[in-house]
PDB file of N, CA and C in Angstrom:
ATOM      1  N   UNK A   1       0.849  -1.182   0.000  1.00  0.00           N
ATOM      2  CA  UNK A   1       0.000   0.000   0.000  1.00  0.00           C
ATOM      3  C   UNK A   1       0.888   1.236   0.000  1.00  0.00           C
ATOM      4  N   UNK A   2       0.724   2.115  -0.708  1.00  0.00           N
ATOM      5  CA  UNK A   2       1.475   3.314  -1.110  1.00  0.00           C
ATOM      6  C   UNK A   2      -0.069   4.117  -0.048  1.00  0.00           C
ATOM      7  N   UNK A   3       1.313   4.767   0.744  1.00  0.00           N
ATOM      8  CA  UNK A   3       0.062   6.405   2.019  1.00  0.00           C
ATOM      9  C   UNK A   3       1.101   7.387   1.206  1.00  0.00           C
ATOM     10  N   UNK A   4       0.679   8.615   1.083  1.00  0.00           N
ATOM     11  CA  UNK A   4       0.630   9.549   0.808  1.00  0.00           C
ATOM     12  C   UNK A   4       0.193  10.649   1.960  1.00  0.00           C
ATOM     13  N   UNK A   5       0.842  11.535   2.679  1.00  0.00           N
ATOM     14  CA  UNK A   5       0.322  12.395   3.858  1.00  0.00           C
ATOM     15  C   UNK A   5       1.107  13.556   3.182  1.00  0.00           C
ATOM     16  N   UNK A   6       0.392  14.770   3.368  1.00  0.00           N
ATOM     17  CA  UNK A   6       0.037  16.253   3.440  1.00  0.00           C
ATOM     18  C   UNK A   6      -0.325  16.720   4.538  1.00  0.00           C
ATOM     19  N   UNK A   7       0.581  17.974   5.257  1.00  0.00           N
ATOM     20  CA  UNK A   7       0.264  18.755   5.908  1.00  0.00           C
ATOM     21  C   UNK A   7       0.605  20.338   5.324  1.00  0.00           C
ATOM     22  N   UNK A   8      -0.211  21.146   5.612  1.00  0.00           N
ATOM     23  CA  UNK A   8      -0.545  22.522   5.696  1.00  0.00           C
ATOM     24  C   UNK A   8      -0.975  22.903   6.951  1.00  0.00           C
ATOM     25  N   UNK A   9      -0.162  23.467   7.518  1.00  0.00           N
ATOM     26  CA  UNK A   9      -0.604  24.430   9.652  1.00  0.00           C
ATOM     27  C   UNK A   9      -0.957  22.824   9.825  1.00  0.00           C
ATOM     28  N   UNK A  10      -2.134  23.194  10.530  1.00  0.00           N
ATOM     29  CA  UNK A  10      -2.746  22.315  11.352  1.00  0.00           C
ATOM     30  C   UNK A  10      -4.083  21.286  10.242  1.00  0.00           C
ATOM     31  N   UNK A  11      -3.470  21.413   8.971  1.00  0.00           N
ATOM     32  CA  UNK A  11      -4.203  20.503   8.681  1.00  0.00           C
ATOM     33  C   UNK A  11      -3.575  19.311   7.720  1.00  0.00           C
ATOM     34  N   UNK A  12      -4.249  18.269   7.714  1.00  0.00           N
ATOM     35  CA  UNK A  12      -3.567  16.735   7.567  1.00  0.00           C
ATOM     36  C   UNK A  12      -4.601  16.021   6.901  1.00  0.00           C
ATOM     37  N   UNK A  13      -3.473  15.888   5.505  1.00  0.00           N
ATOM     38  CA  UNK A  13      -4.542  15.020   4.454  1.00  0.00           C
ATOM     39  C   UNK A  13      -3.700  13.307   4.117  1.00  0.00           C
ATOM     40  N   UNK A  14      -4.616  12.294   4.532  1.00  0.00           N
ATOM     41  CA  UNK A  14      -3.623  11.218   4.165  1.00  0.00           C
ATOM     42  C   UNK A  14      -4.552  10.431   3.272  1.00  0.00           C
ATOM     43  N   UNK A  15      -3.854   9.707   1.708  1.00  0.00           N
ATOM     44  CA  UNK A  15      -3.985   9.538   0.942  1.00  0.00           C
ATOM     45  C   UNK A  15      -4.128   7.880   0.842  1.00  0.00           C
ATOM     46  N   UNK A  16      -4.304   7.131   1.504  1.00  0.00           N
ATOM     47  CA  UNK A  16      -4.076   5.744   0.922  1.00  0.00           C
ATOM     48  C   UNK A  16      -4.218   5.284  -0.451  1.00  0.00           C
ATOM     49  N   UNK A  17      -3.161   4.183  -0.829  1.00  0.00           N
ATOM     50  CA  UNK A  17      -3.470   3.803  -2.437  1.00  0.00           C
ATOM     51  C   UNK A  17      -3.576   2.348  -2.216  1.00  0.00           C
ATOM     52  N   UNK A  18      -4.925   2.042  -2.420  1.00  0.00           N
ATOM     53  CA  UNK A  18      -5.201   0.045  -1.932  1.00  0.00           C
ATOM     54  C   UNK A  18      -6.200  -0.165  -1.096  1.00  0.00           C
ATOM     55  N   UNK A  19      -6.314  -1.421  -0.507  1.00  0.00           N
ATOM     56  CA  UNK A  19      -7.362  -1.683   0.106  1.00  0.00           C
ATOM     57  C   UNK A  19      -7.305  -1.678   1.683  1.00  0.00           C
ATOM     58  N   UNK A  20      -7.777  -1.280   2.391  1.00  0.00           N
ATOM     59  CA  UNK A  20      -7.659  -0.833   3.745  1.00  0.00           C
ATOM     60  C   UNK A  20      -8.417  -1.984   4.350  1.00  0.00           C
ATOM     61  N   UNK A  21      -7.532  -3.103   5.107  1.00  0.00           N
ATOM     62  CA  UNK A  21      -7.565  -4.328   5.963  1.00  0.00           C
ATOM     63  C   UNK A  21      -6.747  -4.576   6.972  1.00  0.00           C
ATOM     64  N   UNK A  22      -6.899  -5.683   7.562  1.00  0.00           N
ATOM     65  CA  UNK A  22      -6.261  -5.756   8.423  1.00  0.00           C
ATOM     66  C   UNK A  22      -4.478  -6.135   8.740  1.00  0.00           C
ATOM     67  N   UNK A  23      -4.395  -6.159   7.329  1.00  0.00           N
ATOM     68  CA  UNK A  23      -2.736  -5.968   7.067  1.00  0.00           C
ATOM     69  C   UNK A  23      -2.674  -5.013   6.362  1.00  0.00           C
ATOM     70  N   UNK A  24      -2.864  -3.919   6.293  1.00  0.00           N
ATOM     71  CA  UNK A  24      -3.025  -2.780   5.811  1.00  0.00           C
ATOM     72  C   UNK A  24      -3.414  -1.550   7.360  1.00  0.00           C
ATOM     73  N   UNK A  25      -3.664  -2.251   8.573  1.00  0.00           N
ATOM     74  CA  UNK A  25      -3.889  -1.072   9.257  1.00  0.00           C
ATOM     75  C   UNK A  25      -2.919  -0.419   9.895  1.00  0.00           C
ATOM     76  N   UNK A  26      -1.621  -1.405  10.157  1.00  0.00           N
ATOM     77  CA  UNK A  26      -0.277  -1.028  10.743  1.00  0.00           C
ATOM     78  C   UNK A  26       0.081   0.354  10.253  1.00  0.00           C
ATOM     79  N   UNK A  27       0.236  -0.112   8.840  1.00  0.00           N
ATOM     80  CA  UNK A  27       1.079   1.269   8.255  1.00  0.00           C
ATOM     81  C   UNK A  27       0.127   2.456   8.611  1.00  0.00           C
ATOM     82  N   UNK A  28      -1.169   2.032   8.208  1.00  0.00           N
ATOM     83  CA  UNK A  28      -2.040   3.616   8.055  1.00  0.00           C
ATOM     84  C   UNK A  28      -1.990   4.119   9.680  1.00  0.00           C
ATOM     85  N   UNK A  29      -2.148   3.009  10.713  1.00  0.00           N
ATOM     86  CA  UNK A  29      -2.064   3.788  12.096  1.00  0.00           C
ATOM     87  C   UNK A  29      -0.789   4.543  12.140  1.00  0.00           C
ATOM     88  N   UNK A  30       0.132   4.258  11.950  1.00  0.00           N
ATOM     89  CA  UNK A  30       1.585   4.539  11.723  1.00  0.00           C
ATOM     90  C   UNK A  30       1.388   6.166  11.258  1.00  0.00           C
ATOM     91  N   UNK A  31       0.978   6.445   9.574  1.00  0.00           N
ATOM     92  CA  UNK A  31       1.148   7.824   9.253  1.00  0.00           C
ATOM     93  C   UNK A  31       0.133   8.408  10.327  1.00  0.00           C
ATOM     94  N   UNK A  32      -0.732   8.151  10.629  1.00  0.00           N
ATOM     95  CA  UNK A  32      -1.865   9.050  12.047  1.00  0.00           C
ATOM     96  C   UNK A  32      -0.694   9.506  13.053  1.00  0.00           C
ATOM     97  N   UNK A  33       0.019   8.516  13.864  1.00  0.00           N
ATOM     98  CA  UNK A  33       1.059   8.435  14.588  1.00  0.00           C
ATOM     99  C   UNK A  33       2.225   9.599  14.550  1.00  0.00           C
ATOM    100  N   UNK A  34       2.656   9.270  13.156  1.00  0.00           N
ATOM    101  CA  UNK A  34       3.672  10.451  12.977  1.00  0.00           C
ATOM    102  C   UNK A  34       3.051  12.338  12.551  1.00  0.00           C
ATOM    103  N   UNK A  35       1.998  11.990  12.794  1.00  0.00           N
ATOM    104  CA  UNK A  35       1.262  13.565  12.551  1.00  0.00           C
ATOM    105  C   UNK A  35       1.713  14.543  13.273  1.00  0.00           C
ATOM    106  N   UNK A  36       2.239  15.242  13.275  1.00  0.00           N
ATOM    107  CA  UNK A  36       2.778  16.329  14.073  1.00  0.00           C
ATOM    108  C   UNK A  36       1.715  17.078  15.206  1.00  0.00           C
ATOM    109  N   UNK A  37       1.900  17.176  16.360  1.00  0.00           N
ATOM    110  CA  UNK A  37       0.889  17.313  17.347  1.00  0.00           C
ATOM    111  C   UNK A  37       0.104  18.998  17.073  1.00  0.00           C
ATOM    112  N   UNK A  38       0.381  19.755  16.213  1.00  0.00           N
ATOM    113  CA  UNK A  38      -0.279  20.873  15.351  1.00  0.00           C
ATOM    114  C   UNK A  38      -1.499  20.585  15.085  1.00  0.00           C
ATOM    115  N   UNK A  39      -1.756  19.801  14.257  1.00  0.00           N
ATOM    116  CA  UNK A  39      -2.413  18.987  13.705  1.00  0.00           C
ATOM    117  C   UNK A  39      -3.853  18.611  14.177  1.00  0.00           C
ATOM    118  N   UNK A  40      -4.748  19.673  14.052  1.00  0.00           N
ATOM    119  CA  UNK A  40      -6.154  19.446  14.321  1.00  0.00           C
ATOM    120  C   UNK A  40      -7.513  18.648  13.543  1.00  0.00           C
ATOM    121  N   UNK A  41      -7.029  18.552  12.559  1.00  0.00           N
ATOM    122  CA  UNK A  41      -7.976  18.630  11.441  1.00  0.00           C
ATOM    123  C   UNK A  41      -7.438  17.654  10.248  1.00  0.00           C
ATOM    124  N   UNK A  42      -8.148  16.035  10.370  1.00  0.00           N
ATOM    125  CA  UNK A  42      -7.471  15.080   9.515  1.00  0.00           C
ATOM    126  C   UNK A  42      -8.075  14.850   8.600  1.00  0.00           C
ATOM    127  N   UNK A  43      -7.632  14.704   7.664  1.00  0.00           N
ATOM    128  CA  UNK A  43      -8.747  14.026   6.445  1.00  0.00           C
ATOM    129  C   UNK A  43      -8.170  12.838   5.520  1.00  0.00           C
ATOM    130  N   UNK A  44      -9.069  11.691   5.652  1.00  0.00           N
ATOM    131  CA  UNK A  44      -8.534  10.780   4.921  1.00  0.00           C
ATOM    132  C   UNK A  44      -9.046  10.655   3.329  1.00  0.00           C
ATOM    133  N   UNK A  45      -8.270  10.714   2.599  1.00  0.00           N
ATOM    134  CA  UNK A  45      -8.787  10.803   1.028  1.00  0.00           C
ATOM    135  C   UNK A  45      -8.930   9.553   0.366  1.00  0.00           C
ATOM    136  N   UNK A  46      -9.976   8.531   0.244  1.00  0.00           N
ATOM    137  CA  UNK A  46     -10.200   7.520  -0.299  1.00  0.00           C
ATOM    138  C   UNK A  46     -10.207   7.212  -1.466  1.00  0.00           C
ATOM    139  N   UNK A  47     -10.008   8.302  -2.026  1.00  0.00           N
ATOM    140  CA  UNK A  47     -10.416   8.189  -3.697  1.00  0.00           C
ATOM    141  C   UNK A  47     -10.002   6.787  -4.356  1.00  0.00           C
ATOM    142  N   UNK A  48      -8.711   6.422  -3.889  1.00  0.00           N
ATOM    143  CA  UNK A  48      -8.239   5.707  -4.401  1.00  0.00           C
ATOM    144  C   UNK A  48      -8.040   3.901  -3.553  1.00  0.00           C
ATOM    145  N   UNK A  49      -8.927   3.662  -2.784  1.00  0.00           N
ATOM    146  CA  UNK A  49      -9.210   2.898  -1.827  1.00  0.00           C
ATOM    147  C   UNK A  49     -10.588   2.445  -2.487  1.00  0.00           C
ATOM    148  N   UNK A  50     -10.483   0.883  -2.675  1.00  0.00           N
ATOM    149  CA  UNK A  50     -11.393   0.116  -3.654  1.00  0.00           C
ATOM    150  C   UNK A  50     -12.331  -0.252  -2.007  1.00  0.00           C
ATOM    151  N   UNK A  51     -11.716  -0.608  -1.165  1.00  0.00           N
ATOM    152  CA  UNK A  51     -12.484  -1.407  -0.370  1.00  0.00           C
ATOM    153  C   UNK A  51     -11.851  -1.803   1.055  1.00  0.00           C
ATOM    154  N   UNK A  52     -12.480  -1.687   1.481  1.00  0.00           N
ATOM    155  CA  UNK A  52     -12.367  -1.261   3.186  1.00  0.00           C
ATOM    156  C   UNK A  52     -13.322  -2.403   3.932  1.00  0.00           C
ATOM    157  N   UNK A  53     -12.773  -3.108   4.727  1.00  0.00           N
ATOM    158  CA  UNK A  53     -13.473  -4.311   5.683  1.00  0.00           C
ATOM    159  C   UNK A  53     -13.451  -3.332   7.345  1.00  0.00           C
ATOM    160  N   UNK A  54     -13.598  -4.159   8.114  1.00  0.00           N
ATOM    161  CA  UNK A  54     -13.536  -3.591   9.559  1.00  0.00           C
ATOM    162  C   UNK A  54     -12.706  -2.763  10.276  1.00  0.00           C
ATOM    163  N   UNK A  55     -11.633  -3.219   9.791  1.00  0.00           N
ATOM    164  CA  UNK A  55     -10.231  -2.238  10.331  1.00  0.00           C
ATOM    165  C   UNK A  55     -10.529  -1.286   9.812  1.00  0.00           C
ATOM    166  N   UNK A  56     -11.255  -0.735   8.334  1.00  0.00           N
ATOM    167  CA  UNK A  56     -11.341   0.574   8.390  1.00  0.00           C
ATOM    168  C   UNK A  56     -12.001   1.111   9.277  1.00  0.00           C
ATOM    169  N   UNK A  57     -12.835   0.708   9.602  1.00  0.00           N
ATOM    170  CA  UNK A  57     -14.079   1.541  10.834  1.00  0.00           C
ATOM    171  C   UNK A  57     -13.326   1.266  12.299  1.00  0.00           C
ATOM    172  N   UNK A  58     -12.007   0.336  12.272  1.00  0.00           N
ATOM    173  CA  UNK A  58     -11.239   0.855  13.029  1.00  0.00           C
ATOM    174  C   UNK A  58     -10.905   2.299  13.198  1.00  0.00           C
ATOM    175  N   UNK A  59     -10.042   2.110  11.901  1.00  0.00           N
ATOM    176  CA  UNK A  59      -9.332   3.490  11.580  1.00  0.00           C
ATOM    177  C   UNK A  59      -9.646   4.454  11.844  1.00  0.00           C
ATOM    178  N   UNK A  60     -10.927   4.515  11.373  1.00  0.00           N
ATOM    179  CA  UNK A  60     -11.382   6.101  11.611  1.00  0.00           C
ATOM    180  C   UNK A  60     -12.493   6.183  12.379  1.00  0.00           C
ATOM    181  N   UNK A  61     -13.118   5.414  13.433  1.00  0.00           N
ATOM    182  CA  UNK A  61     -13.648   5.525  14.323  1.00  0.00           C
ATOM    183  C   UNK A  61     -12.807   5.598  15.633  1.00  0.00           C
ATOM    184  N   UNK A  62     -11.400   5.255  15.934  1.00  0.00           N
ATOM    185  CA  UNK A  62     -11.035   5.262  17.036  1.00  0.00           C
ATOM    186  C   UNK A  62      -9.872   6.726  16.717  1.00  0.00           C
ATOM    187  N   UNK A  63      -9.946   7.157  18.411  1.00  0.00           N
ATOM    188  CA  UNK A  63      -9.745   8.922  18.490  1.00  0.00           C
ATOM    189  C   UNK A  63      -7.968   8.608  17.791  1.00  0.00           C
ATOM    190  N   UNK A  64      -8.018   9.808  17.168  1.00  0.00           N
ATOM    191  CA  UNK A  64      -6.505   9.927  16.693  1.00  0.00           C
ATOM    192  C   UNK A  64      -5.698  10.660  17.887  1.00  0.00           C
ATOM    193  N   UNK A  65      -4.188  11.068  17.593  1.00  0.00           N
ATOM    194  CA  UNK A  65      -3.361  11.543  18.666  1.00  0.00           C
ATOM    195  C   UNK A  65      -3.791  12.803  19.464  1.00  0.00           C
ATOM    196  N   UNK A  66      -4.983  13.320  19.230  1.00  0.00           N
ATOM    197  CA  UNK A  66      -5.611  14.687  20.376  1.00  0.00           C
ATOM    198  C   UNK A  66      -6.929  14.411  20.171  1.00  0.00           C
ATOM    199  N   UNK A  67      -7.566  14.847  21.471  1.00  0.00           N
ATOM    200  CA  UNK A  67      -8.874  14.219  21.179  1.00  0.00           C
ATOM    201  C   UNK A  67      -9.680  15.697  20.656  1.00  0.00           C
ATOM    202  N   UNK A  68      -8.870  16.728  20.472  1.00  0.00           N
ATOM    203  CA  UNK A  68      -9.768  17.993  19.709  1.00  0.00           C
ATOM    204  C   UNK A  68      -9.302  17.988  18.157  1.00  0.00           C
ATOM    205  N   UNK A  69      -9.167  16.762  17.612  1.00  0.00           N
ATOM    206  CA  UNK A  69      -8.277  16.266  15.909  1.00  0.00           C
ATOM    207  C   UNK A  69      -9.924  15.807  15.804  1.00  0.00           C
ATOM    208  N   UNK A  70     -10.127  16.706  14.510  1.00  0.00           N
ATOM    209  CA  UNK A  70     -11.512  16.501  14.315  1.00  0.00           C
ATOM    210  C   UNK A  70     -11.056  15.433  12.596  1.00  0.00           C
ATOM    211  N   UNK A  71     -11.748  14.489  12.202  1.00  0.00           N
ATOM    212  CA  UNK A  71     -11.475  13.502  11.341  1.00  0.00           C
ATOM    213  C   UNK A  71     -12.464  13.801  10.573  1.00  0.00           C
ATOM    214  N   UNK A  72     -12.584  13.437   9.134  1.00  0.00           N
ATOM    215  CA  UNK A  72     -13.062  13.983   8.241  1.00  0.00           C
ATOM    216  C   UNK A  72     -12.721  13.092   7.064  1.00  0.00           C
ATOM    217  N   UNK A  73     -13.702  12.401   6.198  1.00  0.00           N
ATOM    218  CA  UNK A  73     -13.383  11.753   4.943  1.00  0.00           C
ATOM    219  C   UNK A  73     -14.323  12.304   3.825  1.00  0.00           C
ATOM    220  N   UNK A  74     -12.927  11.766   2.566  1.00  0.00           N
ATOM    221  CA  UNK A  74     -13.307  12.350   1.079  1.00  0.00           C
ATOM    222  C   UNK A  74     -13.417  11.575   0.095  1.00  0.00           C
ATOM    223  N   UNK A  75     -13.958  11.532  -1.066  1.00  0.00           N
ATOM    224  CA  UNK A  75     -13.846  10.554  -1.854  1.00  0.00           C
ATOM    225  C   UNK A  75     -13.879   9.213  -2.027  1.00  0.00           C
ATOM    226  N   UNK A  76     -14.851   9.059  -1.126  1.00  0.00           N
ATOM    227  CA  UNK A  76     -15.645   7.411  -0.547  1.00  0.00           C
ATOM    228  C   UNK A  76     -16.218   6.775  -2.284  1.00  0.00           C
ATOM    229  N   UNK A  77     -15.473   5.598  -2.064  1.00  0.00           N
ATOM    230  CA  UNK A  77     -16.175   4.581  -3.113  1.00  0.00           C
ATOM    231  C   UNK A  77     -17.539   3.868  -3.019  1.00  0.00           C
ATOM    232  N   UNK A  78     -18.011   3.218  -3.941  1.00  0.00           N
ATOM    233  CA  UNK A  78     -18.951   2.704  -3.123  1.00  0.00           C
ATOM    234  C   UNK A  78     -19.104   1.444  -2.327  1.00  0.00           C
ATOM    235  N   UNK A  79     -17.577   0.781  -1.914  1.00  0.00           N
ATOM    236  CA  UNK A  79     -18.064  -0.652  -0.952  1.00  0.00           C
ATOM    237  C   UNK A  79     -17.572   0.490   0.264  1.00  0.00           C
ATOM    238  N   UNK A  80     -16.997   1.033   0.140  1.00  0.00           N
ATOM    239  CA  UNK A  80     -16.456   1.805   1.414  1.00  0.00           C
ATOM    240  C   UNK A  80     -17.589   2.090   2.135  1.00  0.00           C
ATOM    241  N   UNK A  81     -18.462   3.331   1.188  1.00  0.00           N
ATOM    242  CA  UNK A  81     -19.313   4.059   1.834  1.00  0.00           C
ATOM    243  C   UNK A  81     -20.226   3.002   2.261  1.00  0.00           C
ATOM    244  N   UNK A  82     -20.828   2.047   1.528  1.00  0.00           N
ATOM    245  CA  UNK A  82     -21.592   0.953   1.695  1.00  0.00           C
ATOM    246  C   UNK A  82     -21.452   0.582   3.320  1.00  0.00           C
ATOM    247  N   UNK A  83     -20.279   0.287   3.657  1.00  0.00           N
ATOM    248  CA  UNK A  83     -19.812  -0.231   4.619  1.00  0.00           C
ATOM    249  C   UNK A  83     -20.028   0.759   6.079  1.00  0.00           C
ATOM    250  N   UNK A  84     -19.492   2.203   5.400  1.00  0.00           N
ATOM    251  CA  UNK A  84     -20.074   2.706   6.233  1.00  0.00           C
ATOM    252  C   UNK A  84     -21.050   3.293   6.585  1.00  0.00           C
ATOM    253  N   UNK A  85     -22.277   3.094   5.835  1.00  0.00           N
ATOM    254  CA  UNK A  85     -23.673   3.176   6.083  1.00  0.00           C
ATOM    255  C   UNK A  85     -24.267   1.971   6.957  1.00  0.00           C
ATOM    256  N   UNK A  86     -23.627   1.042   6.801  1.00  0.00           N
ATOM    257  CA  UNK A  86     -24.382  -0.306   7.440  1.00  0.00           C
ATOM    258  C   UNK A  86     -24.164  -0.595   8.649  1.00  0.00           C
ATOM    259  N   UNK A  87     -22.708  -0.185   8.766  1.00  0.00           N
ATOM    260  CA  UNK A  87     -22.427  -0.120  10.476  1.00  0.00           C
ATOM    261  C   UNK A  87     -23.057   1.784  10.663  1.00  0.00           C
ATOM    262  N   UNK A  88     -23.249   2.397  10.383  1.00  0.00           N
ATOM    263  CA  UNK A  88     -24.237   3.472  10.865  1.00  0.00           C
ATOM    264  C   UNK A  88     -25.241   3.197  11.242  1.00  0.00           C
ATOM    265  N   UNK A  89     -25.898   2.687  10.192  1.00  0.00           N
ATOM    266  CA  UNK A  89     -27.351   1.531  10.189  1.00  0.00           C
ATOM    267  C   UNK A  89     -27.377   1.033  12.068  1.00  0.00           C
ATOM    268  N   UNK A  90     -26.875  -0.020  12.003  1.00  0.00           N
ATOM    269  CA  UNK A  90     -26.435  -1.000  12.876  1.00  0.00           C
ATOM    270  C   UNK A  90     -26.558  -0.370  14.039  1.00  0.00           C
ATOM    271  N   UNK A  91     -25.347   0.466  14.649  1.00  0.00           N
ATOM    272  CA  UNK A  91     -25.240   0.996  15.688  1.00  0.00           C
ATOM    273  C   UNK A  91     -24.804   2.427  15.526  1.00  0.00           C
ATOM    274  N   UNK A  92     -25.560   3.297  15.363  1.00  0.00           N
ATOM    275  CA  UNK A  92     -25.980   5.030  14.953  1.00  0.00           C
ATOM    276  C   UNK A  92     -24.722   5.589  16.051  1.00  0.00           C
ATOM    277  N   UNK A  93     -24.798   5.501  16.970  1.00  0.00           N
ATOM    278  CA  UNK A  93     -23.921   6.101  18.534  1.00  0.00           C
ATOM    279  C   UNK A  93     -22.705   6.044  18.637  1.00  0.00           C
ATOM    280  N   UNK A  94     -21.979   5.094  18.156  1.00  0.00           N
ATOM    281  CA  UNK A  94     -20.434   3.953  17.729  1.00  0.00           C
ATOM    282  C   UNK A  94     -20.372   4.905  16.808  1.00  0.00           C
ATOM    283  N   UNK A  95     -21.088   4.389  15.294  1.00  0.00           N
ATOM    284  CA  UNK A  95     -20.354   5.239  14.056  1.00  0.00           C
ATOM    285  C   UNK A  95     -21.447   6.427  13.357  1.00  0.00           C
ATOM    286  N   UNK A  96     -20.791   7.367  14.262  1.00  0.00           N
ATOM    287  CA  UNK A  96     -21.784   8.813  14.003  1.00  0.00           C
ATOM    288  C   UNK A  96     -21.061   9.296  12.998  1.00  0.00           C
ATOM    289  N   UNK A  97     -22.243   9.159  11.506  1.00  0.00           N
ATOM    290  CA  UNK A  97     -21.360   9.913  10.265  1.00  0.00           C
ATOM    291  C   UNK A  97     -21.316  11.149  10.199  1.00  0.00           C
ATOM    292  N   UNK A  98     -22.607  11.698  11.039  1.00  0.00           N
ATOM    293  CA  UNK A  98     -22.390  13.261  10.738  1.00  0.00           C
ATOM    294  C   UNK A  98     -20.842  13.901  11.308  1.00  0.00           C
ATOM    295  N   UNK A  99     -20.140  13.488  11.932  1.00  0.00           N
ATOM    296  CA  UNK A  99     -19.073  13.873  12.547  1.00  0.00           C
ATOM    297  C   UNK A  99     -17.871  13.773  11.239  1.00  0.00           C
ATOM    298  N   UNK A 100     -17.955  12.563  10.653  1.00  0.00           N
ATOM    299  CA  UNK A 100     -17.231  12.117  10.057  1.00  0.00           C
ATOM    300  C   UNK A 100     -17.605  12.303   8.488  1.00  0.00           C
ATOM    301  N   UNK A 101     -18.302  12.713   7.931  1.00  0.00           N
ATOM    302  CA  UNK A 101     -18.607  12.910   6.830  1.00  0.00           C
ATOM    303  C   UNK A 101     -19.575  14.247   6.759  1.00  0.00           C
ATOM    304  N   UNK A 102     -19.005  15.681   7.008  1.00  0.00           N
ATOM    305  CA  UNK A 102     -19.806  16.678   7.426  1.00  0.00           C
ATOM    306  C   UNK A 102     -21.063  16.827   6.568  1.00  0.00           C
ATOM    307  N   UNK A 103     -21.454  16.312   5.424  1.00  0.00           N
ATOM    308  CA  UNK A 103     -21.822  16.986   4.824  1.00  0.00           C
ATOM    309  C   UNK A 103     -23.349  16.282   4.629  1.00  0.00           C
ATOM    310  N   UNK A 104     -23.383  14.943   5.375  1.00  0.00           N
ATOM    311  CA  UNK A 104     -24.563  14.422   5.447  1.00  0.00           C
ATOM    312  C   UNK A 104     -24.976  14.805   6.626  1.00  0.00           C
ATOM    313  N   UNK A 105     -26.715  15.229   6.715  1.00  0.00           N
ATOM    314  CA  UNK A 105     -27.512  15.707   7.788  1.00  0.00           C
ATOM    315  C   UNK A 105     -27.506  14.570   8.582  1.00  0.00           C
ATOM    316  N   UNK A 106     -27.550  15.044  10.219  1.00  0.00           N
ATOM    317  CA  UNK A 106     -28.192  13.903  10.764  1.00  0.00           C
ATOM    318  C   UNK A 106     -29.545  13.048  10.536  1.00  0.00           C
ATOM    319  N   UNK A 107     -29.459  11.823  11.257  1.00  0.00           N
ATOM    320  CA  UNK A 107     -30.276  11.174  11.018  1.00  0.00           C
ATOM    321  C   UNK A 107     -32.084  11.896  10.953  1.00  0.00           C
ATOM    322  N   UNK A 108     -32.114  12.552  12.367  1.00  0.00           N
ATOM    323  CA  UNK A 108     -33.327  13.039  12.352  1.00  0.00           C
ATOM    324  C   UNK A 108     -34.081  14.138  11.307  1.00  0.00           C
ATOM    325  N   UNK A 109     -32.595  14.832  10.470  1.00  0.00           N
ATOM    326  CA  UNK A 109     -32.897  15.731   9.853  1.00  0.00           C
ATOM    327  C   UNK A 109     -33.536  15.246   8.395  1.00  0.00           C
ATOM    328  N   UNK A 110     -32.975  13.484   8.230  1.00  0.00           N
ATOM    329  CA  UNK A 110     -33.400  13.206   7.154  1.00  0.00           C
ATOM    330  C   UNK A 110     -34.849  12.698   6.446  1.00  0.00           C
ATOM    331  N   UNK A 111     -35.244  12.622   5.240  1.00  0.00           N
ATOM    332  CA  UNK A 111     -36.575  12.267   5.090  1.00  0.00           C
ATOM    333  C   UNK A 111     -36.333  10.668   5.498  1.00  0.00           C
ATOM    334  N   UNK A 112     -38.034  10.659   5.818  1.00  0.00           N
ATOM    335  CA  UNK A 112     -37.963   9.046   6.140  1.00  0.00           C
ATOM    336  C   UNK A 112     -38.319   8.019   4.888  1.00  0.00           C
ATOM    337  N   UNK A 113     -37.815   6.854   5.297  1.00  0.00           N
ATOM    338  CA  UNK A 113     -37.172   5.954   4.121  1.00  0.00           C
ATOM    339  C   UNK A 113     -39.146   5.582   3.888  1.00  0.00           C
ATOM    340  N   UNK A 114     -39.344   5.645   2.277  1.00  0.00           N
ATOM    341  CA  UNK A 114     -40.741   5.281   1.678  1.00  0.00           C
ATOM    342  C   UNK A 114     -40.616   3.722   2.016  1.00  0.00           C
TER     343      UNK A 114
END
């Protein structure tokens, strides 16, 4: 897996290239790890990430190195996002997307399913 990390001030873009598993989570905890403690504001860029099993909802559900590092993802495929709709689904409280994907309303705000 080729990571790719960007920083600008306090903000942090990391790039994975591949599939995000469980031999795949070492390294990615790793670039989180070496983030420079500046560093408020993470964003993981999926674009290029086919597919993501559990360790991803590791990844980016468990707190990174400050707990005021607000996390943020881009360019979700669709087994990714899939994946993370279903564990949203599942247990809403655990994996709160509005946090993590700003741009979808919360649940209550949304229309209800026909």
């Amino acid at each position: 897996m080729n990571i790719t990390t960007t920083i600008d001030g306090t903000f942090a873009r990391i790039s994975p290239c591949g599939e995000i598993d469980f031999d795949t989570l070492h390294p990615l905890r790793a670039a989180v790890d070496a983030l420079p403690l500046r560093v408020t504001d993470l964003q993981w860029d999926l674009t290029h990430t086919p597919f993501m099993d559990v360790a991803g909802l590791r990844l980016l559900f468990t707190p990174t190195s400050g707990p005021e590092c607000r996390v943020t993802v881009t360019g979700l495929r669709a087994q990714p996002l899939a994946l993370l709709l279903m564990a949203a689904d599942v247990n809403p409280t655990v994996f709160d997307l509005c946090c993590l994907l700003p741009d979808i309303p919360p649940a209550d705000l949304r229309p209800a399913a026909p």
